[in-house]
Protein backbone atom coordinates (compact mmCIF):
# COMPACT_ATOMS: atom_id res chain seq x y z
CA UNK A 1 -60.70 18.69 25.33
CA UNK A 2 -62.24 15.24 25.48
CA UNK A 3 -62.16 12.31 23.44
CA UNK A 4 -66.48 11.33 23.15
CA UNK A 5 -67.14 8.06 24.95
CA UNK A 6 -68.77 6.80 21.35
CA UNK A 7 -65.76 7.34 19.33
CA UNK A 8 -65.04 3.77 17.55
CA UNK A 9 -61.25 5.08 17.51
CA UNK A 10 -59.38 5.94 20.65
CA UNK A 11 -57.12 8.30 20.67
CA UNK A 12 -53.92 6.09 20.58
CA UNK A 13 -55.53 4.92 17.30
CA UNK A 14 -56.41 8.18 15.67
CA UNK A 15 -53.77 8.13 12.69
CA UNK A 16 -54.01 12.17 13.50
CA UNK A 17 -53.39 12.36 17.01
CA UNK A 18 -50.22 14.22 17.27
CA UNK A 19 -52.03 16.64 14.89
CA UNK A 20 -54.96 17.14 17.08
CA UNK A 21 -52.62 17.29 20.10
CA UNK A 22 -50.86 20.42 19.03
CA UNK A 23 -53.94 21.90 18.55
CA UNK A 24 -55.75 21.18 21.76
CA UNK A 25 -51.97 22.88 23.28
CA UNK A 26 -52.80 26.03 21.47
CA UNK A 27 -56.73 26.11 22.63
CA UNK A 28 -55.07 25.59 25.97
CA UNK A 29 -53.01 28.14 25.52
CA UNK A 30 -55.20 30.92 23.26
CA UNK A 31 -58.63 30.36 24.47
CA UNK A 32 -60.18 33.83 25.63
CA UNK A 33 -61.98 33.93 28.78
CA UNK A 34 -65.62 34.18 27.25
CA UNK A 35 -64.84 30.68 25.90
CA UNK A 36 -62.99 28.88 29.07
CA UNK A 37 -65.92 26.90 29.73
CA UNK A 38 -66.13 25.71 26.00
CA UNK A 39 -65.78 21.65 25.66
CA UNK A 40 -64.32 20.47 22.78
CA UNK A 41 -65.01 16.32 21.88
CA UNK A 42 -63.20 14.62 18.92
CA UNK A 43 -65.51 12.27 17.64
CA UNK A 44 -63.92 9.21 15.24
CA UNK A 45 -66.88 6.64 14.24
CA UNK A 46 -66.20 3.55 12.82
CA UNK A 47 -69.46 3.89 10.53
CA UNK A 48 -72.23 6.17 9.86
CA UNK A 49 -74.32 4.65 12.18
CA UNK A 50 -72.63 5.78 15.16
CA UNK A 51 -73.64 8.59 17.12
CA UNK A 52 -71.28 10.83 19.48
CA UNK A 53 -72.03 10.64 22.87
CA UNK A 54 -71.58 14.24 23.77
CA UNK A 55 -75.11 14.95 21.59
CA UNK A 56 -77.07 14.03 24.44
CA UNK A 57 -74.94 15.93 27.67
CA UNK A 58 -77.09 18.57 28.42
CA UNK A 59 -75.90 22.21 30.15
CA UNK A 60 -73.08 22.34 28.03
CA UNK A 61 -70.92 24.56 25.34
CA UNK A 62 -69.89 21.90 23.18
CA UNK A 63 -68.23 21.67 20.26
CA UNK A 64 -67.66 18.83 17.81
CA UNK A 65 -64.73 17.33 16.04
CA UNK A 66 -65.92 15.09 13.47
CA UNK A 67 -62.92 12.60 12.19
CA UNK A 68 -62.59 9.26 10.19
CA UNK A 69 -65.18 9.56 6.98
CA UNK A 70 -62.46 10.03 3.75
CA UNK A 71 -66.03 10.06 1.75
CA UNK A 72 -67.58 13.04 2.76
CA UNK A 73 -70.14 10.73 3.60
CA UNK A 74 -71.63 11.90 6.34
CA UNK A 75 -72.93 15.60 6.80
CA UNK A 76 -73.93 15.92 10.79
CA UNK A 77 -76.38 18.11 10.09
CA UNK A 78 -79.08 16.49 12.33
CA UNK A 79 -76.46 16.95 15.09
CA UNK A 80 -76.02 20.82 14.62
CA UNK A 81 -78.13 21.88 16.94
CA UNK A 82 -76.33 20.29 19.56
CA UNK A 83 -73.02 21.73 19.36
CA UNK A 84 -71.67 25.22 18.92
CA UNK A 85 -69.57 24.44 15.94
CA UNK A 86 -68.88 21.25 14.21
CA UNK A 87 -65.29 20.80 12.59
CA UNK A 88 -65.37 18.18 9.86
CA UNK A 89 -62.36 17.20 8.21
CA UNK A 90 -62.55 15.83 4.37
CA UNK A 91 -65.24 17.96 3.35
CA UNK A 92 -65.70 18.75 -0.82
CA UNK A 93 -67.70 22.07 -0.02
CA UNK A 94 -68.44 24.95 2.37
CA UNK A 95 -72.09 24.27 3.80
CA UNK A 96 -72.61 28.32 3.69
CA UNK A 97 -74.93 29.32 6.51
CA UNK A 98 -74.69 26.46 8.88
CA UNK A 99 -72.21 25.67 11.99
CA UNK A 100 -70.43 22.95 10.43
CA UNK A 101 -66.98 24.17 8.68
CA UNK A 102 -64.20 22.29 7.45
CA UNK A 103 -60.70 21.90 8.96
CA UNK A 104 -57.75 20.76 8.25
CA UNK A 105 -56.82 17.15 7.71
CA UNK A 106 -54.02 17.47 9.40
CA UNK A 107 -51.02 15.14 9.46
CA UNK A 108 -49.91 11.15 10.03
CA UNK A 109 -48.47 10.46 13.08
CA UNK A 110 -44.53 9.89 12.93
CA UNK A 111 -43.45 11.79 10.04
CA UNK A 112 -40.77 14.29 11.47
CA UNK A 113 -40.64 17.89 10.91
CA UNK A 114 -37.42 19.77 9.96
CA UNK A 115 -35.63 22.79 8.75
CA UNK A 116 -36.67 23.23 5.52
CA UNK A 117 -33.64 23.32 3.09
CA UNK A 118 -33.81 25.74 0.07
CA UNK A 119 -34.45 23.95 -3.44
CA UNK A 120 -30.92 24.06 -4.27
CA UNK A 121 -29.68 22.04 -1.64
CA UNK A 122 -32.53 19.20 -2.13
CA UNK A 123 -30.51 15.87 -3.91
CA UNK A 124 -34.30 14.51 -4.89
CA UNK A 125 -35.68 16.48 -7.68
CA UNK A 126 -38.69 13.91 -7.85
CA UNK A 127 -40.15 12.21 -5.12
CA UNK A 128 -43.65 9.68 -4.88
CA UNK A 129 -44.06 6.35 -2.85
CA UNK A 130 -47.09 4.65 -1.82
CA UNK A 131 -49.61 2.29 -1.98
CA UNK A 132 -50.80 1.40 -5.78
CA UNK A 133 -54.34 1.72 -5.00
CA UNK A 134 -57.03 1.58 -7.90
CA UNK A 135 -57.13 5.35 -7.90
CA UNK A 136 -53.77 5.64 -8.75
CA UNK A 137 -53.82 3.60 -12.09
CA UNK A 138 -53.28 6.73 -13.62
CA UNK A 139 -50.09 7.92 -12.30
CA UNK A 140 -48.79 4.54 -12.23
CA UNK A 141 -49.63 4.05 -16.19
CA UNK A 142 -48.34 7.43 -16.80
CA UNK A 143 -44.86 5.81 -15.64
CA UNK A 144 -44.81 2.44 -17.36
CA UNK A 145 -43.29 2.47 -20.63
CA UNK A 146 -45.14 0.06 -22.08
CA UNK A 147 -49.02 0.28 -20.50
CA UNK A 148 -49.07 4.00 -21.35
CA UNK A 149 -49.10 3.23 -25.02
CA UNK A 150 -52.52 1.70 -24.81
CA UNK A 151 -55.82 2.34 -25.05
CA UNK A 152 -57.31 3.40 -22.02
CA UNK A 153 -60.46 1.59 -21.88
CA UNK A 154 -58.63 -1.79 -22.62
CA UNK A 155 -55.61 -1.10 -20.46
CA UNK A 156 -57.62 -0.53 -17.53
CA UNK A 157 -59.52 -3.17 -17.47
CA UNK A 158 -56.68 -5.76 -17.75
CA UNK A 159 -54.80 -4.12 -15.16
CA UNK A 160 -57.75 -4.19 -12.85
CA UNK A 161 -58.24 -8.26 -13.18
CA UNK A 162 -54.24 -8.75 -13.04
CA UNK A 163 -54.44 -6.69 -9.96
CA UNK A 164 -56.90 -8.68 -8.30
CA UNK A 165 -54.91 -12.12 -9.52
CA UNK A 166 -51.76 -14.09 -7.56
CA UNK A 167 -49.89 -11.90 -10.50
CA UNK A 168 -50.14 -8.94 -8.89
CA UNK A 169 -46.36 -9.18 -7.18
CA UNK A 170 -44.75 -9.48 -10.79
CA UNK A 171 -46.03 -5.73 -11.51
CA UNK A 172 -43.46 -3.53 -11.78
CA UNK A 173 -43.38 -1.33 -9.10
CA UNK A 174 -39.79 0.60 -9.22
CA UNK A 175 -39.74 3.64 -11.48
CA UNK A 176 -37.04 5.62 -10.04
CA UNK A 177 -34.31 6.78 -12.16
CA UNK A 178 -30.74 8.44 -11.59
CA UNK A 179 -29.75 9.33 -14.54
CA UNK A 180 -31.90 12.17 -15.52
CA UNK A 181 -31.36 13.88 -11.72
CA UNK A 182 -32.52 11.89 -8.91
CA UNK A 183 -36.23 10.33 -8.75
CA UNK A 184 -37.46 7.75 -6.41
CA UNK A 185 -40.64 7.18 -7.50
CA UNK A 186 -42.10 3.81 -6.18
CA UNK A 187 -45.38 2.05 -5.62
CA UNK A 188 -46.55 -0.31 -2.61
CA UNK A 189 -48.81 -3.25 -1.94
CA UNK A 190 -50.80 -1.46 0.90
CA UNK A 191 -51.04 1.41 2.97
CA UNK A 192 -47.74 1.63 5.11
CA UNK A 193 -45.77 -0.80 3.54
CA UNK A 194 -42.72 1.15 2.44
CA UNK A 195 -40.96 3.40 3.87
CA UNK A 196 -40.84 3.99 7.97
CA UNK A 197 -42.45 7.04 8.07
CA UNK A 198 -38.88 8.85 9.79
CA UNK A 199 -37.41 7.93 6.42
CA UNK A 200 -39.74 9.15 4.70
CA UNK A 201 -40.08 12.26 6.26
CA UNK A 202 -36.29 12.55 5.84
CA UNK A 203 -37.15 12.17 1.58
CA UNK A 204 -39.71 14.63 2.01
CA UNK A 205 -37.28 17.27 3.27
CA UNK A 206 -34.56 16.80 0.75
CA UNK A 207 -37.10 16.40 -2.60
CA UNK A 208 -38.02 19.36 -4.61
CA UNK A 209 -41.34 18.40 -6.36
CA UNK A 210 -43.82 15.79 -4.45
CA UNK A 211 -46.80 14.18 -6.32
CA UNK A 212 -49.97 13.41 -5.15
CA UNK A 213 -52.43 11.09 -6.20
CA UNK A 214 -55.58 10.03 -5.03
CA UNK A 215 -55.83 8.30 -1.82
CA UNK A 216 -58.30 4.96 -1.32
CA UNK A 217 -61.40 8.08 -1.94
CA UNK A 218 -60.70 11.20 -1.52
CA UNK A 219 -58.07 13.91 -3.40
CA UNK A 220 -56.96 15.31 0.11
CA UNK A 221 -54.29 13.21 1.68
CA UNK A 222 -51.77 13.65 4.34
CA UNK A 223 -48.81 13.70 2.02
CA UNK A 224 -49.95 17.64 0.69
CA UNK A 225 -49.64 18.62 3.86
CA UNK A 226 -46.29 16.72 4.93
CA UNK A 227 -44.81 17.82 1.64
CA UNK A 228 -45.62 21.33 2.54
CA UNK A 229 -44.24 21.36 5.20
CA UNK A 230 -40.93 19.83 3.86
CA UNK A 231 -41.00 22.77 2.05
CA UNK A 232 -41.54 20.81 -1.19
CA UNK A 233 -43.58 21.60 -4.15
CA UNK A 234 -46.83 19.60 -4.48
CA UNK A 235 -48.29 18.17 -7.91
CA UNK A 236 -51.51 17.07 -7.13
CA UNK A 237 -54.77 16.24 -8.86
CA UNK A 238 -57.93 18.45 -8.35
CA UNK A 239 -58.73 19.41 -4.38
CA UNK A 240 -61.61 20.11 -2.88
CA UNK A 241 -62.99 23.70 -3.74
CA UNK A 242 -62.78 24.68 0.27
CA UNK A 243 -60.83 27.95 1.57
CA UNK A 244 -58.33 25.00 2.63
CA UNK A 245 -57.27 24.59 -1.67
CA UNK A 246 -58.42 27.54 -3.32
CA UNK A 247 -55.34 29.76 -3.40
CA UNK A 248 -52.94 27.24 -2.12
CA UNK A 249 -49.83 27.36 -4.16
CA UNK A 250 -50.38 23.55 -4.98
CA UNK A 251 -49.87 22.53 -8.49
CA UNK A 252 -52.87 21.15 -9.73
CA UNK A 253 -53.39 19.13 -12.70
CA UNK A 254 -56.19 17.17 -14.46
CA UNK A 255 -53.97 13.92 -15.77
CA UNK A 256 -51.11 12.38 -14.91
CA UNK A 257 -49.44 12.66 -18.45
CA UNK A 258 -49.72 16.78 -18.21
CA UNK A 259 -48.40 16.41 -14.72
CA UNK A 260 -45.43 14.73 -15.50
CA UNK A 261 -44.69 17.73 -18.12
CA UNK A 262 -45.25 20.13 -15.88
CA UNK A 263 -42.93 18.52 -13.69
CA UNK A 264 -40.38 19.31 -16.42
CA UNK A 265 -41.28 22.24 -17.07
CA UNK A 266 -40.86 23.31 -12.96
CA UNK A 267 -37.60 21.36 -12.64
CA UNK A 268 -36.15 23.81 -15.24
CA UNK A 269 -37.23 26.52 -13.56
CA UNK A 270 -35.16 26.72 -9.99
CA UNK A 271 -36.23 30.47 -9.54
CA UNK A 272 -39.65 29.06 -9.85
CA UNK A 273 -39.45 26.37 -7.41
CA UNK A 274 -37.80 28.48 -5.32
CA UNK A 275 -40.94 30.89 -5.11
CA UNK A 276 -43.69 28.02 -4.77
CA UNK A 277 -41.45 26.62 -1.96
CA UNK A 278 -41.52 29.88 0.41
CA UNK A 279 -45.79 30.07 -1.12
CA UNK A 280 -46.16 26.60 0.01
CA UNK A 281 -44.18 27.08 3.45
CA UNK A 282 -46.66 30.08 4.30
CA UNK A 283 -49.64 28.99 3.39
CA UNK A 284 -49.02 25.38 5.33
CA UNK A 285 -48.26 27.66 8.43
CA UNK A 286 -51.25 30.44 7.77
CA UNK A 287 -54.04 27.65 7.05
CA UNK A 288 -53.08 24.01 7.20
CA UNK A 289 -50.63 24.11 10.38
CA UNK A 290 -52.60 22.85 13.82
CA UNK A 291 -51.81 26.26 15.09
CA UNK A 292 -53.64 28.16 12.35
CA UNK A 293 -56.49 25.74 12.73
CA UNK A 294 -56.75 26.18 16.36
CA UNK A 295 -56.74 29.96 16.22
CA UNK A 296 -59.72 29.55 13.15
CA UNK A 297 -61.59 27.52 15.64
CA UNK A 298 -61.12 30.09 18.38
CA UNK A 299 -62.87 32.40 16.13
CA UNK A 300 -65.06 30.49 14.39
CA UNK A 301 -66.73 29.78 17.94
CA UNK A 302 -66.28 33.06 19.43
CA UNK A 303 -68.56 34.39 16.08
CA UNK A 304 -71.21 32.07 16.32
CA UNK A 305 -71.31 30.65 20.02
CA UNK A 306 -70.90 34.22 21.83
């Protein structure tokens, strides 16, 4: 396992690293003979632009890890034919027929794993923080007791320019509340400016219900994945339609407003939470773990490369 010589990231840098680490220990460990002399490159441009190295090494089994485009962007189709497989993170379809296939986005270096406790011994029912970025106007409105109440077209607008002004610190940004069962729900001035990420994976493991917004482009973030793994329960907006979301047991909603009711609506229903918990456990383990994506990418390559 190699990081390409063209990668604008190294791999200290890769926000993913321990992520990809644990799966590179399981291709160590699970790779069949037939695919020992396999190389596997992990490939993080810093634009489009940028081409991997390992295209061009000839007399080798290569396969490609394709990191860093949120967007969907960037389809490396005209670099297909170079590798056996591609693995693409961030990707809004299946390309049926081709060698590219999606994978996991894995996880943010830092954020601890633990035991996860059963709902009933969880102190947070309601859990968000993070950055207020413009994507997540909605959820933040759908908070504020005041912006809510108007129109959308106007309210957005104005909250865009006051954004963008030397106003912006007077926004309320606090909108956790004790009294109706504990909720910490706060929003940030950038990406990693809250919490320390052990604290926050010490929230994650003691909330019930997560939400997740948008991030800066794309649905997908690292929080689904670190809530599932808390054994949480995530709200979410709409994911990509990949084998990655289909049947997950995340709870997906098309506004912020009907989110917050369903939240309700689950917090009153313990035997219910209880259920999506274990559903959410298993599927982070059978699909989204780095172990189940290194054992898909053992197949995947044994199918098409063998």
């Amino acid at each position: 396992m190699f990081l390409d010589p063209n990668s604008g990231h190294q791999w200290d840098n890769l926000i993913q690293r321990d992520f990809l680490a644990e799966i590179f220990q399981v291709l160590t460990e699970r790779l069949p003979p037939e695919l020992q002399d396999v190389r596997f490159y992990v490939f993080s441009p810093l634009d489009a632009k940028q081409r991997p190295a390992s295209a061009d090494f000839v007399d080798e089994r290569k396969v490609l890890i394709f990191l860093s485009d949120e967007a969907d962007s960037v389809t490396p189709t005209a670099l297909s034919s170079q590798y056996i497989a591609i693995f693409k993170p961030s990707m809004r379809t299946e390309i049926a027929g081709s060698n590219i296939f999606t994978m996991s986005l894995g996880l943010a270096n830092g954020v601890p794993a633990s035991f996860p406790k059963p709902m009933a011994e969880r102190s947070v029912d309601l859990l968000f923080t993070g950055n207020l970025n413009r994507n997540r106007y909605p959820l933040y409105f759908a908070f504020h007791p005041l912006l809510r109440r108007f129109p959308a077209l106007a309210r957005n607008r104005l909250f865009h320019l006051f954004m963008r002004s030397p106003l912006r610190g007077l926004l309320q940004q606090d909108f956790s509340a004790a009294d109706t069962g504990r909720r910490i729900v706060t929003f940030t001035n950038g990406f990693g400016q809250g919490l320390s990420r052990s604290d926050y994976g010490s929230l994650l493991a003691d909330s019930r219900i997560v939400l997740a917004p948008r991030g800066f482009v794309s649905a997908e973030t690292f929080r689904h994945l670190e809530a599932l793994r808390a054994g949480a329960v995530v709200v979410s907006e709409r994911l990509p339609d990949t084998f990655l979301y289909r049947d997950a047991p995340i709870q997906c909603i098309d506004d912020w407003h009907q989110g917050l009711l369903h939240v309700e609506t689950l917090l009153r229903d313990p035997q219910r939470l209880q259920a999506l918990q274990g559903a959410g456990l298993r599927w982070y383990e059978e699909v989204l773990s780095p172990r189940a994506e290194a054992l898909r990418m053992i197949d995947t390559v044994r199918n098409v490369g063998t």
